[in-house]
Every structure is written in C-alpha cells, then in structure tokens.
C-alpha atoms as a PDB file:
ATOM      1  CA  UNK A   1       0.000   0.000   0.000  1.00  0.00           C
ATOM      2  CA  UNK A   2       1.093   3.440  -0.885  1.00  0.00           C
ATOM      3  CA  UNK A   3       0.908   6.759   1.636  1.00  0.00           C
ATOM      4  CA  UNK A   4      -1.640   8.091  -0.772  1.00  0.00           C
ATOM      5  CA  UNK A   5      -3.522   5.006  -0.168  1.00  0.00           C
ATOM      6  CA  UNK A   6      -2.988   5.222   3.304  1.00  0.00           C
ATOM      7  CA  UNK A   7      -4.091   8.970   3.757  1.00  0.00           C
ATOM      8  CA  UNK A   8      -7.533   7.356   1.831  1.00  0.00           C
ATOM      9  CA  UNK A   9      -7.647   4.727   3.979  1.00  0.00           C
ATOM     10  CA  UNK A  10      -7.712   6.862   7.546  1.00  0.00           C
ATOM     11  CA  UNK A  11      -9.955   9.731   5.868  1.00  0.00           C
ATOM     12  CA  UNK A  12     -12.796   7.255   4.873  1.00  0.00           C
ATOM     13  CA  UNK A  13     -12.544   5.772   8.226  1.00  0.00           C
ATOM     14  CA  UNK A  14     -12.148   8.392  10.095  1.00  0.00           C
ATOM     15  CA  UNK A  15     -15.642  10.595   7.952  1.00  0.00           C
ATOM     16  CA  UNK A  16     -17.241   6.714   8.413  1.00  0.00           C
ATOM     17  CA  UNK A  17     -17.008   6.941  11.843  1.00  0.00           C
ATOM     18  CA  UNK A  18     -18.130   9.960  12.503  1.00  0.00           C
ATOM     19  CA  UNK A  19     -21.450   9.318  10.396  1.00  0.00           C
ATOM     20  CA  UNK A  20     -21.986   5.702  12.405  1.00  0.00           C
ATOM     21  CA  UNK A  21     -20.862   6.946  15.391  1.00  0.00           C
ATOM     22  CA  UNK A  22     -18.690   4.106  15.990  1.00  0.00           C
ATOM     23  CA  UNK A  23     -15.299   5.364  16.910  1.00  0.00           C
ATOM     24  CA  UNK A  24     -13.339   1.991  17.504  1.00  0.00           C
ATOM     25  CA  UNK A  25     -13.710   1.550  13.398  1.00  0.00           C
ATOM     26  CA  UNK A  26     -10.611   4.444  13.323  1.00  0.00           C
ATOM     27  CA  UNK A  27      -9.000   2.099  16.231  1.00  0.00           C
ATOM     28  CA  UNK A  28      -9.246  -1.061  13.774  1.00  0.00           C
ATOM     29  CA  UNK A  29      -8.568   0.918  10.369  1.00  0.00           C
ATOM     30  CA  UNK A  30      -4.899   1.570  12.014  1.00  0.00           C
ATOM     31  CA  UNK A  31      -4.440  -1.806  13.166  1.00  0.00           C
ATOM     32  CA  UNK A  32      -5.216  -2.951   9.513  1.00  0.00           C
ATOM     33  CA  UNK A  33      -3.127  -0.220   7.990  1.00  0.00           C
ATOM     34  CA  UNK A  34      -0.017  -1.301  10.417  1.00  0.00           C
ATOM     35  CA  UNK A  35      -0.016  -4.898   8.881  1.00  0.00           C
ATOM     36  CA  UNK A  36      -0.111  -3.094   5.027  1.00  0.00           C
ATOM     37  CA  UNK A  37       2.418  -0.452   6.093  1.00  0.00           C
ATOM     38  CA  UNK A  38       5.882  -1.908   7.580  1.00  0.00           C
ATOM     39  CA  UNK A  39       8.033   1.239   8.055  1.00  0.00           C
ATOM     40  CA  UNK A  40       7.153   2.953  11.118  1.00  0.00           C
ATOM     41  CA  UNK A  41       8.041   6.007   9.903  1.00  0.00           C
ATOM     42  CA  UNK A  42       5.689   6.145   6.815  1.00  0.00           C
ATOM     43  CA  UNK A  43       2.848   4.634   9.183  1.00  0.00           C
ATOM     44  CA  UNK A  44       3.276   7.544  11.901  1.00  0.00           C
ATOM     45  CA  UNK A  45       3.166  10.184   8.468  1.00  0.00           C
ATOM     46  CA  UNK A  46       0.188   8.656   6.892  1.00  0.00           C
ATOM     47  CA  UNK A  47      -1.611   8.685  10.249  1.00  0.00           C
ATOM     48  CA  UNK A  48      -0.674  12.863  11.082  1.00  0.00           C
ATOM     49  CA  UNK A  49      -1.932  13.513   7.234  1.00  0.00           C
ATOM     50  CA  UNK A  50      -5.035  11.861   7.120  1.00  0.00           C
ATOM     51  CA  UNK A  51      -6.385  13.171  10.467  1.00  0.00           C
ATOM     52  CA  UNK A  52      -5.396  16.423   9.400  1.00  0.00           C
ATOM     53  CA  UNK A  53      -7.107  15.867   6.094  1.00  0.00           C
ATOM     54  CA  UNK A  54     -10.310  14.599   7.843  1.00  0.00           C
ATOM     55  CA  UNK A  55     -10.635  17.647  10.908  1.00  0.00           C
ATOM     56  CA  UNK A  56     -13.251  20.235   9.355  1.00  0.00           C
ATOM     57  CA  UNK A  57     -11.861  23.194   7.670  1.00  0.00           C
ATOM     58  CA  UNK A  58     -12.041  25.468  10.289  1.00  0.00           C
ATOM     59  CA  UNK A  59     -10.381  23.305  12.636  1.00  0.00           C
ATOM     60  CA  UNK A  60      -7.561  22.306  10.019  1.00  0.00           C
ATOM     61  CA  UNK A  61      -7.349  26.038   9.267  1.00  0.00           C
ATOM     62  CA  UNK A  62      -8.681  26.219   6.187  1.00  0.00           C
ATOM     63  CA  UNK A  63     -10.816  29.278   4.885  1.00  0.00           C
ATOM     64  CA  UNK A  64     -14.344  27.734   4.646  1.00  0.00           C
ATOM     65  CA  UNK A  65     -15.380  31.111   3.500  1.00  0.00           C
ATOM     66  CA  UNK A  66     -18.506  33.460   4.948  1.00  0.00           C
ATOM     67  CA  UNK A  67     -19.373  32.709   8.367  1.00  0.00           C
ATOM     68  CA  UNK A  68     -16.435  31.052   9.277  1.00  0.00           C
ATOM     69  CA  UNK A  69     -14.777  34.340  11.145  1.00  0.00           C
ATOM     70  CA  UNK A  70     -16.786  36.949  11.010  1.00  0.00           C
ATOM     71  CA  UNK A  71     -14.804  39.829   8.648  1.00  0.00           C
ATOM     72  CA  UNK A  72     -13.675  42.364   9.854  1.00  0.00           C
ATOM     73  CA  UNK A  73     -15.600  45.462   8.604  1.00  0.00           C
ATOM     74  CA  UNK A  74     -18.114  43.386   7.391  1.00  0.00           C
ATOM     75  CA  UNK A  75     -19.938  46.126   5.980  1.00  0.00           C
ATOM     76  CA  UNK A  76     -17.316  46.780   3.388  1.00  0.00           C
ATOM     77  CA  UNK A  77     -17.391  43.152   2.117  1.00  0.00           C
ATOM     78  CA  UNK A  78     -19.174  42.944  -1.455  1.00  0.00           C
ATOM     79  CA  UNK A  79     -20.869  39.866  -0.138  1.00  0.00           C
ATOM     80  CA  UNK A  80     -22.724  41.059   2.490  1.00  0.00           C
ATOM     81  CA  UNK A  81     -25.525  43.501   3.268  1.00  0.00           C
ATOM     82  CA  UNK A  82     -24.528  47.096   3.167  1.00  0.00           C
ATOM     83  CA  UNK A  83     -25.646  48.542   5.949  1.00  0.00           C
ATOM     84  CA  UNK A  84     -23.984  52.034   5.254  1.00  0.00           C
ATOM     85  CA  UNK A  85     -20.597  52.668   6.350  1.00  0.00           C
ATOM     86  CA  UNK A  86     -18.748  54.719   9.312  1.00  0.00           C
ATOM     87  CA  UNK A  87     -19.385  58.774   9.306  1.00  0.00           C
ATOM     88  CA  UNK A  88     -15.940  59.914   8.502  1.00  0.00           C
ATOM     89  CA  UNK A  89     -16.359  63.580   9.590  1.00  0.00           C
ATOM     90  CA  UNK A  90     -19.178  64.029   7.479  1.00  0.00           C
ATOM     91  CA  UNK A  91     -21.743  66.253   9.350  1.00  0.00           C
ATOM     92  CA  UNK A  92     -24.111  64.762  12.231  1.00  0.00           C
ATOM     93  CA  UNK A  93     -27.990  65.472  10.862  1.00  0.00           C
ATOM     94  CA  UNK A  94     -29.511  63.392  13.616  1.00  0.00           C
ATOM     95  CA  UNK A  95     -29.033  62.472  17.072  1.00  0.00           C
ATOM     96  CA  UNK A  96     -30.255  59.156  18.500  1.00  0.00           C
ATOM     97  CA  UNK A  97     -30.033  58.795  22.480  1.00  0.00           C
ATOM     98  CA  UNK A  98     -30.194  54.938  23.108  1.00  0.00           C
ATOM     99  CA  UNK A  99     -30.754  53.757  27.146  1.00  0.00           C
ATOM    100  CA  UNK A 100     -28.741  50.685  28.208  1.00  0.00           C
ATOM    101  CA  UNK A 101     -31.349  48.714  30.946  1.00  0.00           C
ATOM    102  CA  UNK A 102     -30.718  46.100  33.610  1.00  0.00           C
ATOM    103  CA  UNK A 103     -33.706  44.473  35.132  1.00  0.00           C
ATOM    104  CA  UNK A 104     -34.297  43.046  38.444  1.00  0.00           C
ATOM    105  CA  UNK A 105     -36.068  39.712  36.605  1.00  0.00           C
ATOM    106  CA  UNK A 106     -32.364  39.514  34.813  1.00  0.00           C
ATOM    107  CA  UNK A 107     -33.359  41.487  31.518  1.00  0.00           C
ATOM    108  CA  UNK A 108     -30.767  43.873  29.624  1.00  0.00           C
ATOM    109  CA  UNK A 109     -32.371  46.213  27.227  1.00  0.00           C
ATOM    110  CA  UNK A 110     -31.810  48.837  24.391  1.00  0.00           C
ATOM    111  CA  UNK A 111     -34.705  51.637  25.428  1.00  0.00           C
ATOM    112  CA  UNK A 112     -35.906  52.659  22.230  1.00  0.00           C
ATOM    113  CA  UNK A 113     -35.527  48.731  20.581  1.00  0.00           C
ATOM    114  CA  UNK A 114     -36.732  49.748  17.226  1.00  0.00           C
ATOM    115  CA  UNK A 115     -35.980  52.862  15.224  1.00  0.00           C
ATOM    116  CA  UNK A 116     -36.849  54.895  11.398  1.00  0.00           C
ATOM    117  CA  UNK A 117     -34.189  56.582  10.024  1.00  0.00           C
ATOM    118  CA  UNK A 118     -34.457  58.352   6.933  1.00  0.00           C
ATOM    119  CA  UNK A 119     -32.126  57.002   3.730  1.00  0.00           C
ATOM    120  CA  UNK A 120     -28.792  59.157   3.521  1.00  0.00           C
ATOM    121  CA  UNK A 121     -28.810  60.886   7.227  1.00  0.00           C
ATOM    122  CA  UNK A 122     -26.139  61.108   8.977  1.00  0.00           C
ATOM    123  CA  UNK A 123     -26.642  60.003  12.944  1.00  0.00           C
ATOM    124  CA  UNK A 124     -24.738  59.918  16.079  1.00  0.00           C
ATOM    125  CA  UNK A 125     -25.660  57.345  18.367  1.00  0.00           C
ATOM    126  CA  UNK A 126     -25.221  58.155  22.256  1.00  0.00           C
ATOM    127  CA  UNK A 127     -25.599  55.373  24.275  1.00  0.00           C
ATOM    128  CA  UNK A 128     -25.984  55.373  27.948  1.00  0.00           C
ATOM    129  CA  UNK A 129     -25.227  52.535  30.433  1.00  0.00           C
ATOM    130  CA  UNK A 130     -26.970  53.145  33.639  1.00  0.00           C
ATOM    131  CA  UNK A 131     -26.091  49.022  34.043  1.00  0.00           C
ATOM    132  CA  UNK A 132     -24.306  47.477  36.630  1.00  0.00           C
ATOM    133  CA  UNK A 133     -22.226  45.963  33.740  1.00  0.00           C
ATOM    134  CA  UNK A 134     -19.852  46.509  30.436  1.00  0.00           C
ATOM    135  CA  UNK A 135     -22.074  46.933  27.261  1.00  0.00           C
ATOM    136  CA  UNK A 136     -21.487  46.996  23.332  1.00  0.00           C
ATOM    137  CA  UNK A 137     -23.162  48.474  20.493  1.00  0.00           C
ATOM    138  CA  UNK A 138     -22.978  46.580  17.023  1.00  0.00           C
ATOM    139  CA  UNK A 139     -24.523  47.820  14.210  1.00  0.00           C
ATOM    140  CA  UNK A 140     -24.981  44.536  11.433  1.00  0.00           C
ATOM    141  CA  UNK A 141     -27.016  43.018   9.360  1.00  0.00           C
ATOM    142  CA  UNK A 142     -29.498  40.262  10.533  1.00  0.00           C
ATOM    143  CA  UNK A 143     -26.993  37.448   8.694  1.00  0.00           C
ATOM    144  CA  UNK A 144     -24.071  38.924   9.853  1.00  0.00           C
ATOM    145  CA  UNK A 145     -25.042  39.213  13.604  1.00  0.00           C
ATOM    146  CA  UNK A 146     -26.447  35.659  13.733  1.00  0.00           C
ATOM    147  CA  UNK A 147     -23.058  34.192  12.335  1.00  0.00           C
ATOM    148  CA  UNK A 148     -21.117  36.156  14.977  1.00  0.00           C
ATOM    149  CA  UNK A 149     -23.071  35.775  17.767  1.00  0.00           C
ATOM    150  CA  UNK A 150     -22.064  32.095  16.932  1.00  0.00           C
ATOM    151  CA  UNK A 151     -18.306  33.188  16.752  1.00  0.00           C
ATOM    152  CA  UNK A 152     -18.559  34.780  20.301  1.00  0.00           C
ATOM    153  CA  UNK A 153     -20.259  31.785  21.863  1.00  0.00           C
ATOM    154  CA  UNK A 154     -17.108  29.981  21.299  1.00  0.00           C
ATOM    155  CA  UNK A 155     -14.533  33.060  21.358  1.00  0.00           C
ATOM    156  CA  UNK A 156     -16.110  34.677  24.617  1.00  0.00           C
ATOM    157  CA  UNK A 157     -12.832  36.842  24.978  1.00  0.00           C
ATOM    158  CA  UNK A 158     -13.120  38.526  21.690  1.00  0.00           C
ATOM    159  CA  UNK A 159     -13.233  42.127  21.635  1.00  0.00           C
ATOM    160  CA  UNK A 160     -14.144  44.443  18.697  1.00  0.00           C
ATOM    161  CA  UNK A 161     -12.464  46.973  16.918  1.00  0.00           C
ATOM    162  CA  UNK A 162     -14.682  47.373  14.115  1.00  0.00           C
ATOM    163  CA  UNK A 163     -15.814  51.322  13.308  1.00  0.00           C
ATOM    164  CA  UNK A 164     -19.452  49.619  13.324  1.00  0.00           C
ATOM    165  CA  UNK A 165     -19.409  48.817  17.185  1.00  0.00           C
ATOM    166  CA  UNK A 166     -18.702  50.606  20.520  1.00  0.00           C
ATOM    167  CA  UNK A 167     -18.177  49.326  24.071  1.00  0.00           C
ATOM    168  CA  UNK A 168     -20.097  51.240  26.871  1.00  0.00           C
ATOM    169  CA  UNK A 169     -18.199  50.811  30.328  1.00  0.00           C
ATOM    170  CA  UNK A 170     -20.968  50.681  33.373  1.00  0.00           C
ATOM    171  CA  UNK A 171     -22.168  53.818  34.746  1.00  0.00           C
ATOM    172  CA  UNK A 172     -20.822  55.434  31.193  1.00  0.00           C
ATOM    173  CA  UNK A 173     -21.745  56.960  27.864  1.00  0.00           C
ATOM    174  CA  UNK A 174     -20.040  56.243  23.856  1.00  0.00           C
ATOM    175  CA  UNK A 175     -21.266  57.201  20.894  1.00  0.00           C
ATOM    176  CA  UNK A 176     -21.372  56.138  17.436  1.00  0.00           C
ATOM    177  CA  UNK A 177     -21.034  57.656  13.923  1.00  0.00           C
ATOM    178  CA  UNK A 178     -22.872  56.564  11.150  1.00  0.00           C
ATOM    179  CA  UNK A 179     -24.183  57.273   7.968  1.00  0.00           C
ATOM    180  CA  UNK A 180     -26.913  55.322   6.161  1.00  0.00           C
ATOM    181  CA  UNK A 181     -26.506  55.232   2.905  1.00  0.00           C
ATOM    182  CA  UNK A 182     -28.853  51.932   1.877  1.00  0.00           C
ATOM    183  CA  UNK A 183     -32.062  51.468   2.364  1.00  0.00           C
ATOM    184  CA  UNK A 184     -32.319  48.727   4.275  1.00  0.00           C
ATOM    185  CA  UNK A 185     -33.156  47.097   7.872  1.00  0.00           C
ATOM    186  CA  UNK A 186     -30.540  46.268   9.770  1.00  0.00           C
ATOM    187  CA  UNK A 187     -30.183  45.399  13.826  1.00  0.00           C
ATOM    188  CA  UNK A 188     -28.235  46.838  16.399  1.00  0.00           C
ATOM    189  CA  UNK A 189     -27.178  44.088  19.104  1.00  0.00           C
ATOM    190  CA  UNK A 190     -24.973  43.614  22.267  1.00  0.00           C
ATOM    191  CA  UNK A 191     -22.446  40.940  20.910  1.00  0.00           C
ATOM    192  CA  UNK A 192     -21.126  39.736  24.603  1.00  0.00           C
ATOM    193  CA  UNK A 193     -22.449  36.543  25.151  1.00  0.00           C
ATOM    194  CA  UNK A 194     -25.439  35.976  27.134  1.00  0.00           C
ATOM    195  CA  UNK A 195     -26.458  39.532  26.416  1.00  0.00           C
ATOM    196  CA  UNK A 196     -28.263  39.386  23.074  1.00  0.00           C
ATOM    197  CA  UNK A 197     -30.607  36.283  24.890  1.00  0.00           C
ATOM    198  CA  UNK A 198     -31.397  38.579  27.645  1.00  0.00           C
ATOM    199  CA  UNK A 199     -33.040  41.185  24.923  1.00  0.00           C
ATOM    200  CA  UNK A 200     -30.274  43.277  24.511  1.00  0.00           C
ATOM    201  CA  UNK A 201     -31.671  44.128  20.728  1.00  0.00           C
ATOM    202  CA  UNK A 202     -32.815  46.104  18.385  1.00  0.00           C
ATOM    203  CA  UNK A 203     -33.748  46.816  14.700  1.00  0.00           C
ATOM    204  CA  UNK A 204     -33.201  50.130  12.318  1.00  0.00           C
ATOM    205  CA  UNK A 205     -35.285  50.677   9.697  1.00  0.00           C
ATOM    206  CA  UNK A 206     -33.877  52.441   6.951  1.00  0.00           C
ATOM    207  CA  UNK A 207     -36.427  54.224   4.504  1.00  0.00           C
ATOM    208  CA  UNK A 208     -36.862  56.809   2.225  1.00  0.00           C
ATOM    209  CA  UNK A 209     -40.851  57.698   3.058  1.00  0.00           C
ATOM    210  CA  UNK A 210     -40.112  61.439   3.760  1.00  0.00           C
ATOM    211  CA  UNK A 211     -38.353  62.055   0.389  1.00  0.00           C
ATOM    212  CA  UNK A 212     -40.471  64.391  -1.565  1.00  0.00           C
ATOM    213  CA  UNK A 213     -41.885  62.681  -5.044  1.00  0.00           C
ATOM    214  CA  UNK A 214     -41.815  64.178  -8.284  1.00  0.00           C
END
C-alpha cells in the first residue's frame, strides 16, 4: 500500500465513523493499515496527514469562507448587506439617544428597541449605560449578527475593533457615527455573550418615506 492510499484509507474511516458513530472503526482501520504499512516512519506520516485531512476546515485552518470568522468590517465586504458605512467627519444630521437597561427579573435592554431613520442621514448614536455591567453596540445586518453571535459563543474573549461597534463601560456613555446610505433594515445588538438572549436588541429601519416625489 502506498501513503496516498494510506491517507484514503484513515480519511474514509475516520468521515465513516463519525457518520456511524462508531469510533473503535478508526482504532481497527490503524491496526489494519499497520499490517499493510511496515516502516514505522511512513505509518506515523500517513496517520498525522489523514487526520489532518479529515478535521473540518475550520479546525484544520482552512478558509471555509462566509461565516467562518466573522470579517472584519463586514460592511465593506461585497458579499454582504450594506448597511452604510462609518461617518468619517461628514456632518451629524440626527441624534439618536439609546438607554442601556438592567432588570431586576435579569433582563438587559436597548430603550428605544426599534428605530426609522431616513435614507442618507447622517446620525450619532449616544448610548448610555446606567447598568451594573460593560455593554457593546454593534450595528450589522441580521446574517451577519447571527453568524457572529455564533463566533462569540465559542470566542467569549473577543473584543471588537470594528468602526461599526462601541463598548459602553458601566455607569458610562459612547457614541457612534454613522451614515446610512442603503435602504435597508438592519439590527443593532450587544455581541457579549449571554447579552443578546437577555433582549439586549434592536432593529433600524432604513427608509426613504419622507423624500419628496416628483
């Protein structure tokens, strides 16, 4: 037997036993492939390839694309949802005041939860934590903010950096820049796990309803 026949060997295995659910199959695939394979050395570099080559991509650190890691500035990405993009000194036309909650029953919550802005303004978001607790503010689209809510379920450490987000220390106040230049609806979210479940979110709609017709 060959090592590329011995990389097939442990891959089919290894996928068969995960579908089966049978894991002593990879324990006798090896003890086959040790009679077939007599150098020890080959046997050890079959083995380290074809578990590599059977781990899923994002654990053998390949790029399995959208969703994977969330981008950063995911709002400049052609494949996902514009949701407008950072102010860049451009001049404020609207300021939003958004309330940071804690409740005694264990609720966290944006106060208002759902807001109109008109298509093209330009709006500075203050947000005020009156919590007991650090904050964030993440402006995303509904796709994006479900895959990296996922992402910070198992990377609870991660902080952001992205122009589209702001932390709020307790007991402080941050604001946000942004201009909407799509129409669109979009949600605004506290990323740090736990926080989104507790109701710590909201949705932007983005319309164009006050624009005078022809």
């Amino acid at each position: 037997m060959t090592i590329k026949e011995a990389i097939f060997f442990i891959v089919s295995f290894h996928l068969a036993s995960d579908l089966i659910g049978v894991k002593m199959l990879n324990c006798l695939a090896l003890l086959k492939l040790g009679r077939w394979i007599k150098k020890p050395k080959q046997l050890f570099m079959a083995i380290a390839i074809g578990i590599v080559a059977s781990l899923p991509p994002m654990i053998a650190g390949a790029d399995s694309g959208v969703g994977a890691r969330p981008h950063e500035n995911a709002y400049e990405q052609p494949e996902h949802t514009s949701i407008g993009r950072p102010a860049a000194g451009a001049d404020i036309t609207r300021t939003i005041e958004v309330n940071i909650k804690e409740t005694e029953s264990g609720y966290m919550l944006f106060e208002p939860d759902v807001i109109n802005i008109e298509h093209g303004s330009v709006v500075r978001f203050v947000v005020d934590n009156s919590g007991s607790i650090d904050h964030e503010f993440f402006l995303g689209s509904f796709d994006e903010i479900a895959k990296h809510q996922q992402w910070m379920q198992k990377h609870p450490d991660m902080e952001h950096s992205e122009k589209n987000s702001v932390k709020i220390p307790s007991a402080k106040t941050a604001t946000l820049d942004w201009e909407f230049s799509n129409i669109t609806n979009l949600e605004f979210v506290c990323l740090i796990p736990g926080h989104r479940e507790a109701g710590m979110f909201g949705v932007i709609i983005v319309h164009d309803h006050f624009r005078s017709r022809p």
